[in-house]
C-alpha atoms as a PDB file:
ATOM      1  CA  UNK A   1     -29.956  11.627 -63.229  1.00  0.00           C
ATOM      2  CA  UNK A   2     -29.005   7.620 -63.911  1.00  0.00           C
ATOM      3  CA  UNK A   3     -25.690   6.999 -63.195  1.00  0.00           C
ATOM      4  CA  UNK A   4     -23.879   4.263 -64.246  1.00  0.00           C
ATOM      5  CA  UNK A   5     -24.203   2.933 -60.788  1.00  0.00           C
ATOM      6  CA  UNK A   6     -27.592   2.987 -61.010  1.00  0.00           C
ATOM      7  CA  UNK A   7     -27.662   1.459 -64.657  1.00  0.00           C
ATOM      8  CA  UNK A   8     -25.429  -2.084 -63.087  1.00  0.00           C
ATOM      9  CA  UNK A   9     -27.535  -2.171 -60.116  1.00  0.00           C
ATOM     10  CA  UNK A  10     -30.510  -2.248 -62.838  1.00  0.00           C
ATOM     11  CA  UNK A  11     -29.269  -4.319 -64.872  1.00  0.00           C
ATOM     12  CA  UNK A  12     -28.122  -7.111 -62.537  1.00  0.00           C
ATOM     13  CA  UNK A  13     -31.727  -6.996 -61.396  1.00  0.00           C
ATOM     14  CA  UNK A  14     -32.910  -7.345 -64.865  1.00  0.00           C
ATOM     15  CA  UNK A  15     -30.224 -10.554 -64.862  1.00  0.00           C
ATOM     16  CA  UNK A  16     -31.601 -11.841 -61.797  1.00  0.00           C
ATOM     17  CA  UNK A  17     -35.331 -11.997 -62.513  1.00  0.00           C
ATOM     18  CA  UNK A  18     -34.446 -13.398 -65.694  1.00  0.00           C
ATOM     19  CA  UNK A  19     -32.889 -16.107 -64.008  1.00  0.00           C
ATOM     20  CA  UNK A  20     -35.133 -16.622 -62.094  1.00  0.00           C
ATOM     21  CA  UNK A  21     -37.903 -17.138 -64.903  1.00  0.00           C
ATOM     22  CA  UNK A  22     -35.818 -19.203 -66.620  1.00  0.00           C
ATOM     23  CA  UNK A  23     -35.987 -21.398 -63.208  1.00  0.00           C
ATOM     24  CA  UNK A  24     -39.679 -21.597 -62.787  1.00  0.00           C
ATOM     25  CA  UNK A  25     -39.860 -22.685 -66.951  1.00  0.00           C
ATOM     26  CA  UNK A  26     -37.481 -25.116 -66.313  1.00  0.00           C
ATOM     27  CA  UNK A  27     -39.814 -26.453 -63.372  1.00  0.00           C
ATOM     28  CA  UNK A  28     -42.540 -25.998 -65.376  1.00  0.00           C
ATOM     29  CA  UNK A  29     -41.386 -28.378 -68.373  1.00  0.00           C
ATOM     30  CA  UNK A  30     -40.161 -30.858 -65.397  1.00  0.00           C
ATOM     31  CA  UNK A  31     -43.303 -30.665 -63.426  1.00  0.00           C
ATOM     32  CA  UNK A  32     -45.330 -31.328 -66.446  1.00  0.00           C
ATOM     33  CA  UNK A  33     -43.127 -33.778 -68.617  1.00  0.00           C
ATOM     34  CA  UNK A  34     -42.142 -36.352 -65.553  1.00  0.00           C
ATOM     35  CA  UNK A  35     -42.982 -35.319 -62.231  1.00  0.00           C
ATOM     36  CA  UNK A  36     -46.909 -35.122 -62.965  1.00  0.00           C
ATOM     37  CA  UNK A  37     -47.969 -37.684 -64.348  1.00  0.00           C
ATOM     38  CA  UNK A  38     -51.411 -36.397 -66.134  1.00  0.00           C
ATOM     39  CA  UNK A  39     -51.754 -36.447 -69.734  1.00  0.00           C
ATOM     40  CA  UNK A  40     -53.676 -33.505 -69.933  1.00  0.00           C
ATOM     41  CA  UNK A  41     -50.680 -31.304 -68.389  1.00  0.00           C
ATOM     42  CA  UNK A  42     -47.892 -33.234 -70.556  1.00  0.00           C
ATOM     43  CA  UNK A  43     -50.091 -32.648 -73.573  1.00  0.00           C
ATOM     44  CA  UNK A  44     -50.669 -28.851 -72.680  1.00  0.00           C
ATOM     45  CA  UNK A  45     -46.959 -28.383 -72.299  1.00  0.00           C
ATOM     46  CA  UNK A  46     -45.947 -29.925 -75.508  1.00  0.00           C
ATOM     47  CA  UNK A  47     -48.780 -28.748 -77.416  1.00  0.00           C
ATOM     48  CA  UNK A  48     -46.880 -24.633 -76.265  1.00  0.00           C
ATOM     49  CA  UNK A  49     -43.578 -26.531 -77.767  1.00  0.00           C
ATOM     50  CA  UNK A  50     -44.505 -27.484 -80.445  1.00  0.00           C
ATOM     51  CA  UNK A  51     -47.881 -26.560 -81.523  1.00  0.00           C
ATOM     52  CA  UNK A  52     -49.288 -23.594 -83.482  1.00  0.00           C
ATOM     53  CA  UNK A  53     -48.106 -21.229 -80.896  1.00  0.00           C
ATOM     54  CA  UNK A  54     -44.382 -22.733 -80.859  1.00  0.00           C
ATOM     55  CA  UNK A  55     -42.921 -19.376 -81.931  1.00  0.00           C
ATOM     56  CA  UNK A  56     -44.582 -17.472 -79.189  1.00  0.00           C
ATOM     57  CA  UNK A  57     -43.417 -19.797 -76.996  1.00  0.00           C
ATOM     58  CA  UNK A  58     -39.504 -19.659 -78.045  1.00  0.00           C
ATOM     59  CA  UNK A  59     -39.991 -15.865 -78.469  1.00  0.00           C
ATOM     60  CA  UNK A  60     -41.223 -15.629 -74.453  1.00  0.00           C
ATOM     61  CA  UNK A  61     -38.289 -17.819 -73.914  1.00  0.00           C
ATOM     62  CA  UNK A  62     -35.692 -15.825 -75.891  1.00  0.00           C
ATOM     63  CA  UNK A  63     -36.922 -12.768 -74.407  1.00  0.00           C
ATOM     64  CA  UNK A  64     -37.244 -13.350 -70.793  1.00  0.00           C
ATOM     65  CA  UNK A  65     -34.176 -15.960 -70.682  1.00  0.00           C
ATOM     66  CA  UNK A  66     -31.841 -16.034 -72.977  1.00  0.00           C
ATOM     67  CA  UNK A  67     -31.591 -11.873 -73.217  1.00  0.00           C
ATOM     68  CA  UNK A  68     -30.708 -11.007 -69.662  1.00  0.00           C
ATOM     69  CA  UNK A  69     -27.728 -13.123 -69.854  1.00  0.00           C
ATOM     70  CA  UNK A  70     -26.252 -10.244 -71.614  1.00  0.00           C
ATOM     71  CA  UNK A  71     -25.506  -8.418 -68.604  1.00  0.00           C
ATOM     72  CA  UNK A  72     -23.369 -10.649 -67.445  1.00  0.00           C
ATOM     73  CA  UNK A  73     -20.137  -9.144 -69.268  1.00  0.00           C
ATOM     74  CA  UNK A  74     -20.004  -5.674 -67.336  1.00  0.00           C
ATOM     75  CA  UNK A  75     -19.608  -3.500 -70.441  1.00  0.00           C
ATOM     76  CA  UNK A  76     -23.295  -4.137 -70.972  1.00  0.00           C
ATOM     77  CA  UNK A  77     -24.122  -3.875 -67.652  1.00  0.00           C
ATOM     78  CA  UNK A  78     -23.081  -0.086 -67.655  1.00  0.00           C
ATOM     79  CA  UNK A  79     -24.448   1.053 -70.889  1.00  0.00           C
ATOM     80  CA  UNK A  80     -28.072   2.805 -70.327  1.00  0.00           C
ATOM     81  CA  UNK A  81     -28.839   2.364 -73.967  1.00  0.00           C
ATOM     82  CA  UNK A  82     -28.169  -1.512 -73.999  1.00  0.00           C
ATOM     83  CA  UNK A  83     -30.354  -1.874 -70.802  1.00  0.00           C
ATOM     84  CA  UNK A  84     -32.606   0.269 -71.523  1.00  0.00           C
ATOM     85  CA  UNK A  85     -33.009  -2.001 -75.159  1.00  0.00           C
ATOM     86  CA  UNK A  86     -32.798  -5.248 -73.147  1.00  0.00           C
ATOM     87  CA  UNK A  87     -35.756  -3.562 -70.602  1.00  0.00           C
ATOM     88  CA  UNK A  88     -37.972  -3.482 -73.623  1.00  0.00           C
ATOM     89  CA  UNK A  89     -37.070  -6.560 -74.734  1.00  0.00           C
ATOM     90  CA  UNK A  90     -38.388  -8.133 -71.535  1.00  0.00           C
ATOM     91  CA  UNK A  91     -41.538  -6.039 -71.349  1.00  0.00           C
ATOM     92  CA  UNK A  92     -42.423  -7.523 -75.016  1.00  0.00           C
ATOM     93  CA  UNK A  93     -41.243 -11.563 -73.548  1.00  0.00           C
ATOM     94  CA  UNK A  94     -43.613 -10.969 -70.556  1.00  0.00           C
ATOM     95  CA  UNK A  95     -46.295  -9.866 -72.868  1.00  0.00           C
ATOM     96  CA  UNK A  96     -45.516 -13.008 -74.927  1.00  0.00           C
ATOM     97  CA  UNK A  97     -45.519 -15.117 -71.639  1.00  0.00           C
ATOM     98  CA  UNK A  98     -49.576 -13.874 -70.908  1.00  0.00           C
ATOM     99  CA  UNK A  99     -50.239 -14.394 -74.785  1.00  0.00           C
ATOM    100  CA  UNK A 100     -49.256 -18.159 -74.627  1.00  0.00           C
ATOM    101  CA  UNK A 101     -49.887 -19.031 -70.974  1.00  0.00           C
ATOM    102  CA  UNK A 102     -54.105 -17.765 -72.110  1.00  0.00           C
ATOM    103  CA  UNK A 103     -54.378 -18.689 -75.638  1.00  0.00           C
ATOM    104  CA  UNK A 104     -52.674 -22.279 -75.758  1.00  0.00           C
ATOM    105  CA  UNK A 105     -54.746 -22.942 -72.852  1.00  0.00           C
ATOM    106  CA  UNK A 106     -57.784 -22.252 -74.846  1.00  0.00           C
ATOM    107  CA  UNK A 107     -57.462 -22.858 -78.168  1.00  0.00           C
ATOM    108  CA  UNK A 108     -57.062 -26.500 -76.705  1.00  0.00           C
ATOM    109  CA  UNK A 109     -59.889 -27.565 -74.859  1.00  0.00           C
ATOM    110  CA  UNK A 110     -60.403 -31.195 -73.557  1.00  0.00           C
ATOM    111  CA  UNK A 111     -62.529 -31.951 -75.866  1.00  0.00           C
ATOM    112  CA  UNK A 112     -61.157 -32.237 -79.239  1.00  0.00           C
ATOM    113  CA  UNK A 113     -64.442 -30.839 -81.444  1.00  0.00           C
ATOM    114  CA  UNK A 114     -63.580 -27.363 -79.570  1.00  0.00           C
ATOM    115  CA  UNK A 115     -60.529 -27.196 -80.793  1.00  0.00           C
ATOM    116  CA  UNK A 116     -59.812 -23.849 -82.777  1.00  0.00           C
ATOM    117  CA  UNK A 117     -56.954 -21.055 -83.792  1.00  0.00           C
ATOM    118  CA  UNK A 118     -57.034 -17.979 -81.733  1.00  0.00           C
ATOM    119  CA  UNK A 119     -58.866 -15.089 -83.716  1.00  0.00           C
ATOM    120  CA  UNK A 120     -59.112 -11.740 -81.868  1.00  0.00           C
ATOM    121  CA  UNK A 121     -62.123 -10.223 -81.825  1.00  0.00           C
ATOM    122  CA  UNK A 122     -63.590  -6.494 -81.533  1.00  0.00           C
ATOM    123  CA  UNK A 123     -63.699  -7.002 -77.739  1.00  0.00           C
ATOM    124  CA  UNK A 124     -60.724  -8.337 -77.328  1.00  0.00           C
ATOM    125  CA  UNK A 125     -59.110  -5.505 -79.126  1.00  0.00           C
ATOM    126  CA  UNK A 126     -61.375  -2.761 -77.450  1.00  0.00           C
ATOM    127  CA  UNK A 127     -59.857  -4.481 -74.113  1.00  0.00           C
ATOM    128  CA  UNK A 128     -56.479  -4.619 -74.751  1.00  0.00           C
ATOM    129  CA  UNK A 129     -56.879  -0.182 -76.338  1.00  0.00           C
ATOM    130  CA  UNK A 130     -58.832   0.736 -73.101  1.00  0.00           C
ATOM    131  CA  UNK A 131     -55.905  -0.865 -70.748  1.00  0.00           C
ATOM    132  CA  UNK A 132     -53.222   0.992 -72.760  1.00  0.00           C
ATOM    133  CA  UNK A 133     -56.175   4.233 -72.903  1.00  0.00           C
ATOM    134  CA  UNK A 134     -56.321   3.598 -68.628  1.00  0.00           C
ATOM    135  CA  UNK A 135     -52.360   3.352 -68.173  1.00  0.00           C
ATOM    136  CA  UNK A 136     -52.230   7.108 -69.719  1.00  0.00           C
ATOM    137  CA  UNK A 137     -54.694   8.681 -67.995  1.00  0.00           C
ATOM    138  CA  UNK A 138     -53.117   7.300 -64.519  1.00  0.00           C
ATOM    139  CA  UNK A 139     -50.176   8.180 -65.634  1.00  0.00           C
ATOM    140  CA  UNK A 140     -50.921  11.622 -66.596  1.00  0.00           C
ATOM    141  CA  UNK A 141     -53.051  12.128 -63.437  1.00  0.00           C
ATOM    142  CA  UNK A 142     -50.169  11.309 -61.335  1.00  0.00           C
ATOM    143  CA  UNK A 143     -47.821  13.378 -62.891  1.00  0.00           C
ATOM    144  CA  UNK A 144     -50.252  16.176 -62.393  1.00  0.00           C
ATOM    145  CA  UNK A 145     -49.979  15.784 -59.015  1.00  0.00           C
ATOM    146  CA  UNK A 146     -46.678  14.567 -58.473  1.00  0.00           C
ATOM    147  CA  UNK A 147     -44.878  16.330 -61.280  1.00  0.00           C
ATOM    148  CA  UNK A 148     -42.042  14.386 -63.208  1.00  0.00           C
ATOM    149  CA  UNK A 149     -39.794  17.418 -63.303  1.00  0.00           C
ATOM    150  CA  UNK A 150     -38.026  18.108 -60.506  1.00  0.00           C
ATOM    151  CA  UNK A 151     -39.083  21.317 -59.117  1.00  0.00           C
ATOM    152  CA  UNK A 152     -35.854  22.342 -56.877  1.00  0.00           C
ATOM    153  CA  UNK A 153     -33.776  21.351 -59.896  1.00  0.00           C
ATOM    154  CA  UNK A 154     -36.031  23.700 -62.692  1.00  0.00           C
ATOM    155  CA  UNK A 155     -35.481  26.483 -59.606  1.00  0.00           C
ATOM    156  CA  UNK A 156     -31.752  26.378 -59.085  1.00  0.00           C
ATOM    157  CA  UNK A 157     -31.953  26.692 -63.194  1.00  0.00           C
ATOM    158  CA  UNK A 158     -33.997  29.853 -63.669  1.00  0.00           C
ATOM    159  CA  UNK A 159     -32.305  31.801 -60.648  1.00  0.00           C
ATOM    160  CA  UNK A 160     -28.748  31.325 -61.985  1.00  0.00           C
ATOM    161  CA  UNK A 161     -30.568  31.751 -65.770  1.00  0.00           C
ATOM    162  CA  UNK A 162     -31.922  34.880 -64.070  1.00  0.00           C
ATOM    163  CA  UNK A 163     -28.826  36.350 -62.178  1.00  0.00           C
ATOM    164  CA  UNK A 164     -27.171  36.297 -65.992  1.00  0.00           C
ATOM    165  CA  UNK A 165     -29.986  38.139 -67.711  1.00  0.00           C
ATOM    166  CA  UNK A 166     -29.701  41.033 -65.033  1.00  0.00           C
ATOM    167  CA  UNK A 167     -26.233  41.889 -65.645  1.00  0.00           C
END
């Protein structure tokens, strides 16, 4: 069971990681606005800014950023429902973060006849159902073998369930 010990330590990890993105985007827009120098990088990084994508790009910063700094107040910190929200969050602003970081880098090529809107197609679609299809039948393998229910707990349960049915 998740205490609310468990649910700060959490939670202050979720904080730190997210500070830690934050960090490497910050280094990211540095490294590729001044400290670079190629055009092709400065135009790659403004092009996730403020391009087509842009909204991807603010929602993967919103999400992985901006979010986590909830847990700063400690009311937050120790509510399971807010971090288990905020957990969620940051699964959907890492998915963003793989969306923009592989389709602004192609939908931009270096050649400017190439360039073209991301459309998804039956493969790519068929890819991203079979990885969710995979992730369920690991997951259900393992807990086939190593089941999720506790089995001393579901014991101590139906002998003291028991011992009251026989009287």
């Amino acid at each position: 069971m998740m205490t609310r010990n468990h649910v700060d330590k959490m939670a202050k990890i979720i904080l730190l990681t997210g500070s830690i993105v934050g960090y490497a985007y910050l280094m990211e827009l540095f490294i590729a606005m001044v400290y670079s120098g190629h055009f092709y990088e400065y135009n790659a990084f403004y092009n996730r800014a403020t391009g087509w994508y842009h909204l991807h790009y603010f929602a993967m910063m919103f999400c992985n950023v901006v979010v986590p700094q909830i847990f700063w107040f400690r009311k937050m910190r120790r509510n399971i429902f807010v971090t288990f929200f905020m957990s969620i969050v940051v699964n959907i602003g890492m998915w963003f973060e793989r969306f923009v970081i592989i389709v602004t880098s192609l939908h931009r090529d270096y050649l400017p006849s190439s360039w073209t809107m991301f459309q998804p197609t039956f493969v790519d679609a068929g890819i991203y159902i079979g990885t969710i299809g995979f992730f369920f039948v690991l997951f259900l393998l393992y807990s086939r073998s190593f089941p999720v229910i506790a089995q001393a707990e579901v014991k101590t349960i139906l002998k003291t369930s028991g011992d009251n049915y026989k009287r």
